[in-house]
Protein backbone atom coordinates (compact mmCIF):
# COMPACT_ATOMS: atom_id res chain seq x y z
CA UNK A 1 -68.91 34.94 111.36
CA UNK A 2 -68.28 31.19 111.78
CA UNK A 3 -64.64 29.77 112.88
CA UNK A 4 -62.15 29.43 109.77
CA UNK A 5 -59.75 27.44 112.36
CA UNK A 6 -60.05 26.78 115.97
CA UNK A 7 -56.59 26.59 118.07
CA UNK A 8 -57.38 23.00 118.52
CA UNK A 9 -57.37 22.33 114.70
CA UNK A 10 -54.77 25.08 113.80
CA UNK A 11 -52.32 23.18 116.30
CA UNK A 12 -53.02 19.75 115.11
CA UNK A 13 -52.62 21.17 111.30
CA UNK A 14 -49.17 22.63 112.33
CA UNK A 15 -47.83 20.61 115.34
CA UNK A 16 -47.44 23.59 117.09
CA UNK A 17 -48.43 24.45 120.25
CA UNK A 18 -51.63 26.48 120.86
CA UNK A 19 -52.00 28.87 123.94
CA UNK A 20 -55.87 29.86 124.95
CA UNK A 21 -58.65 28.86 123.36
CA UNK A 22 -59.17 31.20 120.12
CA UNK A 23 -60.98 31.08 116.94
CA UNK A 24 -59.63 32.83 113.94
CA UNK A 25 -62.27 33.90 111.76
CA UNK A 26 -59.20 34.48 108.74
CA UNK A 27 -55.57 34.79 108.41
CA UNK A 28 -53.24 38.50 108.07
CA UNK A 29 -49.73 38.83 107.11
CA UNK A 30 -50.36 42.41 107.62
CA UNK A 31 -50.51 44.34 111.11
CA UNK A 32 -51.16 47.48 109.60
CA UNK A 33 -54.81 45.93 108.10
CA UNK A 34 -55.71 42.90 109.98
CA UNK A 35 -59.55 42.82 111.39
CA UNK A 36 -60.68 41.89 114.85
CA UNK A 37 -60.88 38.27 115.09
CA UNK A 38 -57.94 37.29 112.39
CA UNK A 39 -54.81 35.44 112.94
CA UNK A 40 -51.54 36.79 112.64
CA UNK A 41 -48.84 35.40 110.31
CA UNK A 42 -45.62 36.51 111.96
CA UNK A 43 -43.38 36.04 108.97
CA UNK A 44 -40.06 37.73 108.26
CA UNK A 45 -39.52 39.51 105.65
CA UNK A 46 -37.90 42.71 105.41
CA UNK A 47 -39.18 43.30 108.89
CA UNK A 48 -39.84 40.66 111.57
CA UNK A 49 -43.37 40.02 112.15
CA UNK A 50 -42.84 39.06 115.61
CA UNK A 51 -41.84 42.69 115.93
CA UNK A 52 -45.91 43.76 115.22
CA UNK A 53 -47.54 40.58 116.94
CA UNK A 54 -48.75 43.01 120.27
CA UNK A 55 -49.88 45.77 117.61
CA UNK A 56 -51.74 42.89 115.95
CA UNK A 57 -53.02 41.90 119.21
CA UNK A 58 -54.20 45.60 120.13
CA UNK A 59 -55.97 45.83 116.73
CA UNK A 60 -58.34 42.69 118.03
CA UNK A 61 -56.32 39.72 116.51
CA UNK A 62 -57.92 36.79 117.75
CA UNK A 63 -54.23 35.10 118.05
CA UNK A 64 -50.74 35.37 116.46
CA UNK A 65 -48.60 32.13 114.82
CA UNK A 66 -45.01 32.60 115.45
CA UNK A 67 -41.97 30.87 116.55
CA UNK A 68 -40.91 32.63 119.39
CA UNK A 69 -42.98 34.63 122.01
CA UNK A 70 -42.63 38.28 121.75
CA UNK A 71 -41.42 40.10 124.63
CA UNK A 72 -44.72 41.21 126.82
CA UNK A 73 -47.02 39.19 125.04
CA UNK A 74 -46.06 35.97 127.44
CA UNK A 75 -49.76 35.77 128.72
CA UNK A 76 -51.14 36.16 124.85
CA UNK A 77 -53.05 34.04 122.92
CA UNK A 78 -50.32 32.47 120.46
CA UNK A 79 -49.73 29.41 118.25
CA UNK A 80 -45.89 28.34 118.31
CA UNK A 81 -44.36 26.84 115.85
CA UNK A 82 -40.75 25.66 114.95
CA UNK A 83 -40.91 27.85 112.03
CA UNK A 84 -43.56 30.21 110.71
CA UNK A 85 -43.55 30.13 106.78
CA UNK A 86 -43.49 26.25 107.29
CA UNK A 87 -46.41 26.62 110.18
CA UNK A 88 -48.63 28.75 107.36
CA UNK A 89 -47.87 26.30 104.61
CA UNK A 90 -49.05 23.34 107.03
CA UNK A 91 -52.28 25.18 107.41
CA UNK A 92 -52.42 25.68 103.82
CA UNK A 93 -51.77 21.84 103.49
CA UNK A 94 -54.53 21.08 105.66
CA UNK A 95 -57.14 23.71 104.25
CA UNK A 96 -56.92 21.98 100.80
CA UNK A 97 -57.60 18.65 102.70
CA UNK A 98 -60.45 19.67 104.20
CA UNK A 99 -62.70 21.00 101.49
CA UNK A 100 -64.71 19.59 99.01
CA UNK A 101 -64.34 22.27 96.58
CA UNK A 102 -62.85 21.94 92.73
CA UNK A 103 -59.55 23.37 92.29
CA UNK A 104 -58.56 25.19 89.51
CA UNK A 105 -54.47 26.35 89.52
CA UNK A 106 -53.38 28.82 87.05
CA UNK A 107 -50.06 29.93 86.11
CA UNK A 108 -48.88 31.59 82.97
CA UNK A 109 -46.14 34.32 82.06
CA UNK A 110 -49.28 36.90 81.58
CA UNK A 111 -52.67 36.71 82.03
CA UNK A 112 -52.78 34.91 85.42
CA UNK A 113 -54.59 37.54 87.63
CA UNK A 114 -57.07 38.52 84.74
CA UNK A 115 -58.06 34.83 84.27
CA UNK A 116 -58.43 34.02 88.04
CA UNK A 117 -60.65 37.26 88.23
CA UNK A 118 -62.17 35.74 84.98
CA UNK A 119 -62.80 32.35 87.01
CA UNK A 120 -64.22 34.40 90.16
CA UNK A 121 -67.03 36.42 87.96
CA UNK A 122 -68.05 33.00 86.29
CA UNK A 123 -68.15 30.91 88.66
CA UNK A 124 -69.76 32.96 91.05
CA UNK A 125 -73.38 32.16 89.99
CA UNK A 126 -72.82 28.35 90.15
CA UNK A 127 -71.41 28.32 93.87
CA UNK A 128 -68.96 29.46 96.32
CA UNK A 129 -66.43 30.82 94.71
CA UNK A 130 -62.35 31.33 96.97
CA UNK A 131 -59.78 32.74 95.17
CA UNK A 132 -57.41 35.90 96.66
CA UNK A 133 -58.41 39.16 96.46
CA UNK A 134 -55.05 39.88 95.24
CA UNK A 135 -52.38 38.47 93.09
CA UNK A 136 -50.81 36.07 96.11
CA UNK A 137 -49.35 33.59 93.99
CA UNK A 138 -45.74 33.39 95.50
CA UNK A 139 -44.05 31.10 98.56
CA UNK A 140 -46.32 32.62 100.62
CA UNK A 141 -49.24 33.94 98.86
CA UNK A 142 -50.63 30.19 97.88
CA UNK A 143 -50.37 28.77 101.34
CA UNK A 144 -52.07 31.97 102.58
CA UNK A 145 -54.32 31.52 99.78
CA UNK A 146 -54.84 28.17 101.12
CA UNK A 147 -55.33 28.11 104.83
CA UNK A 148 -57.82 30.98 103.85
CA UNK A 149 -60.69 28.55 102.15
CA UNK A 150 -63.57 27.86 103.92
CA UNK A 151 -64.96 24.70 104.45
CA UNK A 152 -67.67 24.86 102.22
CA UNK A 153 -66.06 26.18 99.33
CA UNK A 154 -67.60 24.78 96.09
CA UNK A 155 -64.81 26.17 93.50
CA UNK A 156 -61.08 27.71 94.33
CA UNK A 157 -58.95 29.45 91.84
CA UNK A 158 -55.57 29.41 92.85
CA UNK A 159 -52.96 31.70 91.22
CA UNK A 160 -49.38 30.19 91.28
CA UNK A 161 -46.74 32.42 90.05
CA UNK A 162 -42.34 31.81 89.67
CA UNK A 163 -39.34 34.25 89.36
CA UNK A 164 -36.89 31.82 89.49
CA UNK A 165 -36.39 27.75 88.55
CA UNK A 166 -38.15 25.11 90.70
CA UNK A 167 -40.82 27.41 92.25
CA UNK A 168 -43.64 26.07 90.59
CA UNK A 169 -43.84 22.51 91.42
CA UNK A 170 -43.66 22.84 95.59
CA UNK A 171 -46.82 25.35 95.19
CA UNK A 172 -48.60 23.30 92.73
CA UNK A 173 -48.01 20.06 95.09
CA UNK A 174 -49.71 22.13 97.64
CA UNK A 175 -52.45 23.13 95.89
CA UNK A 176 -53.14 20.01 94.12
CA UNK A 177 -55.16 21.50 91.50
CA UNK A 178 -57.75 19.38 89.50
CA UNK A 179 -58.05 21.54 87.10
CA UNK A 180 -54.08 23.12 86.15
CA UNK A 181 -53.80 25.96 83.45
CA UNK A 182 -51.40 27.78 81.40
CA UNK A 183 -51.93 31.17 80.00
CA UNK A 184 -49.29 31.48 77.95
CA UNK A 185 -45.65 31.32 77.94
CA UNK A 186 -43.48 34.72 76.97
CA UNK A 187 -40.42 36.48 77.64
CA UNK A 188 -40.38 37.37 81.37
CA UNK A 189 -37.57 36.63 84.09
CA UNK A 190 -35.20 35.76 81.10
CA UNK A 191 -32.62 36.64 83.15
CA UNK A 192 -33.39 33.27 85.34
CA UNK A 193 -33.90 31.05 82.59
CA UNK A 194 -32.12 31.95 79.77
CA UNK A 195 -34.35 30.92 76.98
CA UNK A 196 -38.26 30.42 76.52
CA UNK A 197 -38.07 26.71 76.14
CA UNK A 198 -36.74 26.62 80.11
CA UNK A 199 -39.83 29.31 81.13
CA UNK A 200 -42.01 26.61 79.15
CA UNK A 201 -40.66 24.07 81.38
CA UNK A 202 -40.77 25.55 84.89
CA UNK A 203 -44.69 26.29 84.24
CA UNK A 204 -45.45 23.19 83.01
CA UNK A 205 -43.74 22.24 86.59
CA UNK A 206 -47.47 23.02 87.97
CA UNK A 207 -48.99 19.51 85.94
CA UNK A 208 -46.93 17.38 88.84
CA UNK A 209 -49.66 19.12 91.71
CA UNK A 210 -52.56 17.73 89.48
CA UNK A 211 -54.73 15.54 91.00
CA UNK A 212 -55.38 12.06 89.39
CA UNK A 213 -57.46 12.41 86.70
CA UNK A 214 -57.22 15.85 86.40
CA UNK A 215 -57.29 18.29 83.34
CA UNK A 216 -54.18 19.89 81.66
CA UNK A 217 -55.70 23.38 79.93
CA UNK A 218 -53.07 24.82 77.80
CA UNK A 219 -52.67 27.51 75.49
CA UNK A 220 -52.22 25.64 71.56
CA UNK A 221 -50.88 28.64 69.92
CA UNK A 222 -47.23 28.19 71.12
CA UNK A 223 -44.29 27.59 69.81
CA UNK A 224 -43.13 25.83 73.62
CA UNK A 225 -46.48 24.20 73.65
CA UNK A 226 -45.73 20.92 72.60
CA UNK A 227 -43.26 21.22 76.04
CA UNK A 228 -46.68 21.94 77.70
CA UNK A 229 -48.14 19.20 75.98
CA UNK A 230 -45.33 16.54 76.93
CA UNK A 231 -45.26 17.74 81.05
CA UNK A 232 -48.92 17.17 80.78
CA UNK A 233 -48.62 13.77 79.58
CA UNK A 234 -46.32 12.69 81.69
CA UNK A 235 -48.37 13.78 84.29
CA UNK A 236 -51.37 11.21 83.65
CA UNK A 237 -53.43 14.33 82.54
CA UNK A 238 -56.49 14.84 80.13
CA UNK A 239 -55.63 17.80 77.73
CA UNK A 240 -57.78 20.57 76.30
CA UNK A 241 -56.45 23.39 74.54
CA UNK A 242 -57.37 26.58 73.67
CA UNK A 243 -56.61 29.70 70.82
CA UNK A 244 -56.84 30.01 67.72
CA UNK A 245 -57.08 26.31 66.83
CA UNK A 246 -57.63 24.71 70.26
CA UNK A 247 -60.47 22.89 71.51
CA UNK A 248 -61.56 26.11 72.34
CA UNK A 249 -61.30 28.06 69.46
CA UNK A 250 -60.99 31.47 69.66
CA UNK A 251 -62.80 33.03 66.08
CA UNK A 252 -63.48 37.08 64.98
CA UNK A 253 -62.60 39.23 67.60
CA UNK A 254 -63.95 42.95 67.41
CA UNK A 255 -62.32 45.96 69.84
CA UNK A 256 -64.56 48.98 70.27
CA UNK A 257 -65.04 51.74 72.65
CA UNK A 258 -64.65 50.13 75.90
CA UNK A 259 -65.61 46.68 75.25
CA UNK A 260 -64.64 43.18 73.37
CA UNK A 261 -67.00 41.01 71.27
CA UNK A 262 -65.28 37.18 70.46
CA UNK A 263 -67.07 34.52 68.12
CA UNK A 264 -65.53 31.09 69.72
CA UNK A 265 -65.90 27.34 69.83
CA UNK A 266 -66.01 25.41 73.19
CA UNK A 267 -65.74 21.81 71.95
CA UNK A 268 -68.41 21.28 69.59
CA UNK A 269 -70.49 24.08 70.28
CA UNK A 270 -70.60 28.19 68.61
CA UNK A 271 -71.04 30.82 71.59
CA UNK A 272 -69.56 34.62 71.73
CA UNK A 273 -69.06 36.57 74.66
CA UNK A 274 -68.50 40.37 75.23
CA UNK A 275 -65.85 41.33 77.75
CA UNK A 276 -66.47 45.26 79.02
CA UNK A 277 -63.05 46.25 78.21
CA UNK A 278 -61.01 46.08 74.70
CA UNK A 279 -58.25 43.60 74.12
CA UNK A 280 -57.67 40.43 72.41
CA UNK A 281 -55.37 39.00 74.89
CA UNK A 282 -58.60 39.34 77.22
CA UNK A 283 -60.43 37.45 74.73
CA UNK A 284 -57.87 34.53 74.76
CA UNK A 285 -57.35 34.57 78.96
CA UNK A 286 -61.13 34.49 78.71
CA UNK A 287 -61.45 31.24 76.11
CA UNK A 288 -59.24 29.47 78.61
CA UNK A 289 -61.10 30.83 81.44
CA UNK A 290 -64.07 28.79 80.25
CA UNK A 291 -62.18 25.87 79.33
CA UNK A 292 -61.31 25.60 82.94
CA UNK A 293 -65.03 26.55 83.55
CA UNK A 294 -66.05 23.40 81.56
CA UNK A 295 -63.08 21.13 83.22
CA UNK A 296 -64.17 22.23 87.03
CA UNK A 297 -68.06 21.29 86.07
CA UNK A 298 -69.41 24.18 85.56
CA UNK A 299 -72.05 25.52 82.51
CA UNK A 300 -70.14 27.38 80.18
CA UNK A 301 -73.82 28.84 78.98
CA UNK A 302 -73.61 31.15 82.20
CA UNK A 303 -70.14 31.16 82.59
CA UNK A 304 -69.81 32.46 79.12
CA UNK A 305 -72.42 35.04 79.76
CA UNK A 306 -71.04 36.41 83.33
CA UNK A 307 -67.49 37.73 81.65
CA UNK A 308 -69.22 40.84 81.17
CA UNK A 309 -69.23 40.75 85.32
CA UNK A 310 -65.07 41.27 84.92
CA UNK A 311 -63.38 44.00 84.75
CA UNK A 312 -59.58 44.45 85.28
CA UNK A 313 -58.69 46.52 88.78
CA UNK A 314 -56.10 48.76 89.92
CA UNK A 315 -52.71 48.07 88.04
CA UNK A 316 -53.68 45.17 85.64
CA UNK A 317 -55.14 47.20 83.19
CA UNK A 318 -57.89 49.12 85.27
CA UNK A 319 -60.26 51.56 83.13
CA UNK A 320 -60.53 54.90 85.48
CA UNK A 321 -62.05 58.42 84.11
CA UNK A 322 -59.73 61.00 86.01
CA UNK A 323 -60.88 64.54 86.04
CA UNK A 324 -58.23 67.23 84.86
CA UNK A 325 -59.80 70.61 86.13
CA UNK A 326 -63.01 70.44 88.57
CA UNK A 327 -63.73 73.56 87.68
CA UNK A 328 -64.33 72.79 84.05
CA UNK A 329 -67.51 70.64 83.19
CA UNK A 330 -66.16 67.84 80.93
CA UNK A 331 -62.62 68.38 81.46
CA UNK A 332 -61.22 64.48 82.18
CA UNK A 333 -59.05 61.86 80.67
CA UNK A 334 -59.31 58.28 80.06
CA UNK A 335 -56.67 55.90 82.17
CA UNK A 336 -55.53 52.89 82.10
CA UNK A 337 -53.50 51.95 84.99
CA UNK A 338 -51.20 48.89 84.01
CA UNK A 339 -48.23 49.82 85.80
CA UNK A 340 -47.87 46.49 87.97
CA UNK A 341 -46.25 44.00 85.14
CA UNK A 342 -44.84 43.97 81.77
CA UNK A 343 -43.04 41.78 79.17
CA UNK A 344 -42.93 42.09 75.64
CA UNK A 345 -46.45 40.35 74.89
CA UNK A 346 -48.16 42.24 77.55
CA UNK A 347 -46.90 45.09 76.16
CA UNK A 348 -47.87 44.51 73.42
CA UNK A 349 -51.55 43.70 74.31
CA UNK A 350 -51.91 47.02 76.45
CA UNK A 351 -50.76 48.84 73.31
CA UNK A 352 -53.44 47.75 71.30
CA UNK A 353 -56.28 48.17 73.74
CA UNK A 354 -54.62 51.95 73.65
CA UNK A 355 -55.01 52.26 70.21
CA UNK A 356 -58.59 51.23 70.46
CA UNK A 357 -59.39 53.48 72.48
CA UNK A 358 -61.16 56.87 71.39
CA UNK A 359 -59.91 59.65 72.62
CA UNK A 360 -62.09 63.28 73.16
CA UNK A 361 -61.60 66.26 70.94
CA UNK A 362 -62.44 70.04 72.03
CA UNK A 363 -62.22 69.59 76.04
CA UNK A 364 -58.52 70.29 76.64
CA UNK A 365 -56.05 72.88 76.17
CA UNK A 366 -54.76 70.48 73.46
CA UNK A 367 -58.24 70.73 71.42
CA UNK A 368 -57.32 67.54 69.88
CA UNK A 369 -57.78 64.54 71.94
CA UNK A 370 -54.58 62.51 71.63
CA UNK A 371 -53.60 58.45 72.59
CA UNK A 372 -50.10 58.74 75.36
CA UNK A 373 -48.17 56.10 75.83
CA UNK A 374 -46.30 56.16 79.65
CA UNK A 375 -44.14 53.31 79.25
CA UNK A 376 -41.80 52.28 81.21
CA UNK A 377 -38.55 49.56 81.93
CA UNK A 378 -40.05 46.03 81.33
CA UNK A 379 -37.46 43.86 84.25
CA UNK A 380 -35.63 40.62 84.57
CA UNK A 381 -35.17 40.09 80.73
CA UNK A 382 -31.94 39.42 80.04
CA UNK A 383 -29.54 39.23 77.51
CA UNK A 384 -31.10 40.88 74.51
CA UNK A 385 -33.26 43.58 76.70
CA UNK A 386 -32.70 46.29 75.30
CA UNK A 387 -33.22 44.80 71.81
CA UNK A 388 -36.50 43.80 73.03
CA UNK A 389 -37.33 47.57 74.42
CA UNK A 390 -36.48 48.71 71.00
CA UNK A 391 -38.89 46.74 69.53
CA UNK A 392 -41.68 47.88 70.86
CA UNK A 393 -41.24 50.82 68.42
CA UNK A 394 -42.33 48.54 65.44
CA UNK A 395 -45.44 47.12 66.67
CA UNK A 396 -48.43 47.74 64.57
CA UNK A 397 -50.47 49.46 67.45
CA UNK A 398 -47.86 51.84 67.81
CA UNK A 399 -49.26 53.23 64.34
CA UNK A 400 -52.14 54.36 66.31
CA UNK A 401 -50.13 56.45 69.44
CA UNK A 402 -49.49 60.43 69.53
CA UNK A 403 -46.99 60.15 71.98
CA UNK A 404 -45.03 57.97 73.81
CA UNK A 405 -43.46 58.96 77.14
CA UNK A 406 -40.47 57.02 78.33
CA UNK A 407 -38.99 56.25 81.98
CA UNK A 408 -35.71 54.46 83.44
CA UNK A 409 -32.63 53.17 81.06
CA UNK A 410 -33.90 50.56 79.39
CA UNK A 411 -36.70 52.09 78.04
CA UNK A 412 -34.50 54.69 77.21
CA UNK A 413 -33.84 51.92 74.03
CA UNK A 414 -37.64 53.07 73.30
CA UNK A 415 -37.21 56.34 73.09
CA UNK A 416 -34.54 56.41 70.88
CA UNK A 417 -36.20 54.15 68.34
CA UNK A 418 -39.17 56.02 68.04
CA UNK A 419 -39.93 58.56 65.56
CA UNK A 420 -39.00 62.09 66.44
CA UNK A 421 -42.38 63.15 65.92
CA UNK A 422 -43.70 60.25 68.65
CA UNK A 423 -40.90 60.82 70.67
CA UNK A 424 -41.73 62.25 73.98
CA UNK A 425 -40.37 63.09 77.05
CA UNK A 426 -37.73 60.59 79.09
CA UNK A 427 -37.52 60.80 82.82
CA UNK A 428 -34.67 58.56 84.66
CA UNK A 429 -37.44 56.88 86.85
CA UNK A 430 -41.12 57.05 87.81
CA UNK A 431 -40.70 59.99 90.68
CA UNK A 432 -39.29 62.27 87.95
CA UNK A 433 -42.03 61.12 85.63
CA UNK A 434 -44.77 62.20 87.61
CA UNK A 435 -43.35 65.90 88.55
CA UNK A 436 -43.66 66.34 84.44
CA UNK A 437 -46.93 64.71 84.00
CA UNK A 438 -49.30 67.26 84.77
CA UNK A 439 -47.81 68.87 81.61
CA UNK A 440 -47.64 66.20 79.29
CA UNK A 441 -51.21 64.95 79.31
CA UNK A 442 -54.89 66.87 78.83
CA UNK A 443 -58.55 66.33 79.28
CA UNK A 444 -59.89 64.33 76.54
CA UNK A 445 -56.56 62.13 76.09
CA UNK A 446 -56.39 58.55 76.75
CA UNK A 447 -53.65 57.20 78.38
CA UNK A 448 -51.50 54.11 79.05
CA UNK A 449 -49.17 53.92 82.16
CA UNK A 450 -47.11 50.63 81.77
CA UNK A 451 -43.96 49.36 83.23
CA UNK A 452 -42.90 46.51 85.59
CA UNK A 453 -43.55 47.30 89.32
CA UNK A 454 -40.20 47.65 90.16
CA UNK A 455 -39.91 50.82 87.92
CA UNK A 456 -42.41 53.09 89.83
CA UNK A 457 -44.68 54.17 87.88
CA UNK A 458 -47.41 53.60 90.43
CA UNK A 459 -45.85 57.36 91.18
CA UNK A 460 -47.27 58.49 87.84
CA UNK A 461 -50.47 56.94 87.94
CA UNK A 462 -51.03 58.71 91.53
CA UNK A 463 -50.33 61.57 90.04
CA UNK A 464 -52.61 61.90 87.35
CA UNK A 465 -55.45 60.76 89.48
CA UNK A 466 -54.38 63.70 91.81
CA UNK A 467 -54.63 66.31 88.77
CA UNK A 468 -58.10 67.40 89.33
CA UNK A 469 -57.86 67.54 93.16
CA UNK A 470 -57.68 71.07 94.61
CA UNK A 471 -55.08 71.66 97.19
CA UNK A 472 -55.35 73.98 100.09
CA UNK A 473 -54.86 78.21 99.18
């Protein structure tokens, strides 16, 4: 594998001071995962990374960046730098200087991951394609994101993500996207901003990273986007928008049995695209996908048909078939594991693809196959949150689920606004959730884990994957 940096070029990226002669073939934050030949980011976080640099080492790190040398690794192969986080962002700096490749940024209140994913299966046939693997899209993430990019990247999708005021704008600097995109703006970390209009306004923060001349893609459906609209502007930068009236129009959407089928508009021209999973908010992150698709060069002819090469992964809305009793043929369930983010609208949107969703009759104890909601506390929304958990008891997919389970004290607000016959069980948090689940769900259900990460109900989802596993006699 060729060099991704060279201590020569790492130190003059950083100003630091490089000892041996190394090349790093990537970049790890993560001693517990790095491969031989990576660098190691000693950041601090809740632990010191200096603390793992000579397990890093042992594990065939080609070098480590920190700002200190760690006792017994005085002879090691090291960059030094006055500061580490401000060491990785220079390399991230310097990795976006280097390449040629179009830059798309993409920020939004949901949808971000999807549509980067989106941007990674379409783009993929038209040339190199960097974007992270996962959803890095904080202080660190970008940067990492970054200083990962080879050289001869033709097309980069960087994810840029905010919890609280003026975190957009630093990132998007760094990134300087030509292409900058907003998913949509809804009701998440109220509790930092107060109000939708100042969420509107913090991601429309990522328009100052655009590059001259570049391309503002924003959602038109909004009631905040003429906000998005003005940032843009003032930025210097074309605008194309997407939805239901947008440049990209999105037209007759039809949900079925695993899959979405879209009529749209991309300027001037009729296409439709199928999407291997149900949801109309997929539909939408995919409309804008292309409209970035367009803005960055590419065809939208094959970029329009390779989103049926997407498919959401683990937490975002991932489709898994988990068996319930090995020793029954046909005994399994139908998950969807979307238990690392909620708000309101992406609530909302899970619900539906739920209620979409067919479940199986005759192969459980329950000879009925039912639709199971596991929902849990939606974070950071402010004043007004439990009103908002309330609510979710009058959405029109709700109509369409047997049960919904509920887990921590806000959802709690749920629970008791359901119907008593939808009402199901309420657990205090996700560990108590998953010592009941075995019980509460049955081969041929379909069902919906959902909650902000911060809630636990990656604890529930494990469980119900581990359902059908025998355990020792």
């Amino acid at each position: 594998m060729s060099a991704l940096w060279t201590a020569a070029d790492a130190a003059a990226a950083t100003s630091g001071e490089a000892r041996g002669d190394w090349e790093a073939t990537g970049l790890s934050i993560d001693s517990r995962s790095i491969a031989p030949g990576e660098l190691f980011i000693a950041l601090k976080d809740v632990r010191d990374g200096h603390d793992f640099v000579a397990d890093a080492l042992a594990k065939g790190a080609c070098a480590a960046l920190v700002s200190r040398v760690p006792e017994g690794c005085e002879e090691a192969p090291l960059l030094i730098v006055a500061d580490v986080l401000e060491g990785l962002e220079a390399l991230g700096r310097a990795g976006r200087a280097r390449t040629k490749a179009k830059v798309a940024g993409v920020t939004g209140s949901v949808g971000k991951t999807s549509t980067k994913e989106m941007l990674r299966s379409t783009l993929s046939r038209q040339g190199k394609v960097h974007a992270a693997e996962k959803s890095f899209n904080n202080h660190w993430g970008v940067p990492l994101t970054l200083a990962r990019m080879p050289v001869d990247a033709d097309f980069a999708v960087i994810e840029i993500g905010m919890s609280n005021p003026g975190e957009i704008a630093p990132l998007a600097r760094m990134a300087r996207p030509d292409v900058a995109m907003i998913t949509t703006v809804a009701p998440a970390h109220m509790a930092a901003f107060g109000s939708l209009e100042g969420i509107a306004r913090e991601k429309a923060s990522i328009f100052e990273g655009l590059e001259p001349g570049g391309v503002a893609v924003i959602n038109g459906d909004l009631g905040t986007t003429p906000i998005l609209r003005d940032a843009a502007e003032a930025a210097g930068a074309q605008i194309v928008t997407f939805g239901q009236s947008g440049d990209f129009g999105l037209g007759k959407v039809v949900l079925s049995e695993g899959q979405t089928v879209a009529q749209a508009r991309l300027g001037d021209q009729p296409a439709m695209f199928k999407l291997t999973t149900p949801g109309t908010h997929f539909a939408m992150n995919a409309l804008g996908a292309l409209a970035v698709a367009q803005a960055l060069g590419a065809d939208t002819g094959l970029a329009t048909a390779d989103l049926t090469k997407w498919t959401p992964y683990e937490g975002r809305g991932a489709r898994e078939e988990i068996t319930t009793d090995p020793a029954r043929a046909g005994g399994f369930l139908t998950l969807f594991d979307d238990s690392y983010n909620a708000n309101p609208a992406s609530m909302a949107a899970s619900l539906e693809m739920l209620a979409t969703t067919e479940p199986r009759d005759g192969i459980g104890r329950v000879r009925k196959g039912r639709r199971i909601a596991v929902i849990g506390d939606m974070l950071e929304l402010g004043k007004g949150e439990k009103d908002l958990h309330a609510a979710l008891a009058g959405l029109e997919a709700m109509e369409q689920i047997h049960t919904v389970h509920t887990v921590g004290p806000l959802a709690q607000a749920l629970h008791d606004a359901l119907p008593e016959d939808q009402r199901g069980h309420h657990a205090p948090d996700g560990a108590a959730m998953a010592k009941e689940v075995s019980r509460l769900v049955d081969a041929g259900d379909v069902v919906l884990v959902k909650a902000s990460l911060g809630t636990g109900l990656a604890r529930v989802v494990d469980a119900i994957r581990k359902m059908g596993q025998v355990g020792p006699n």
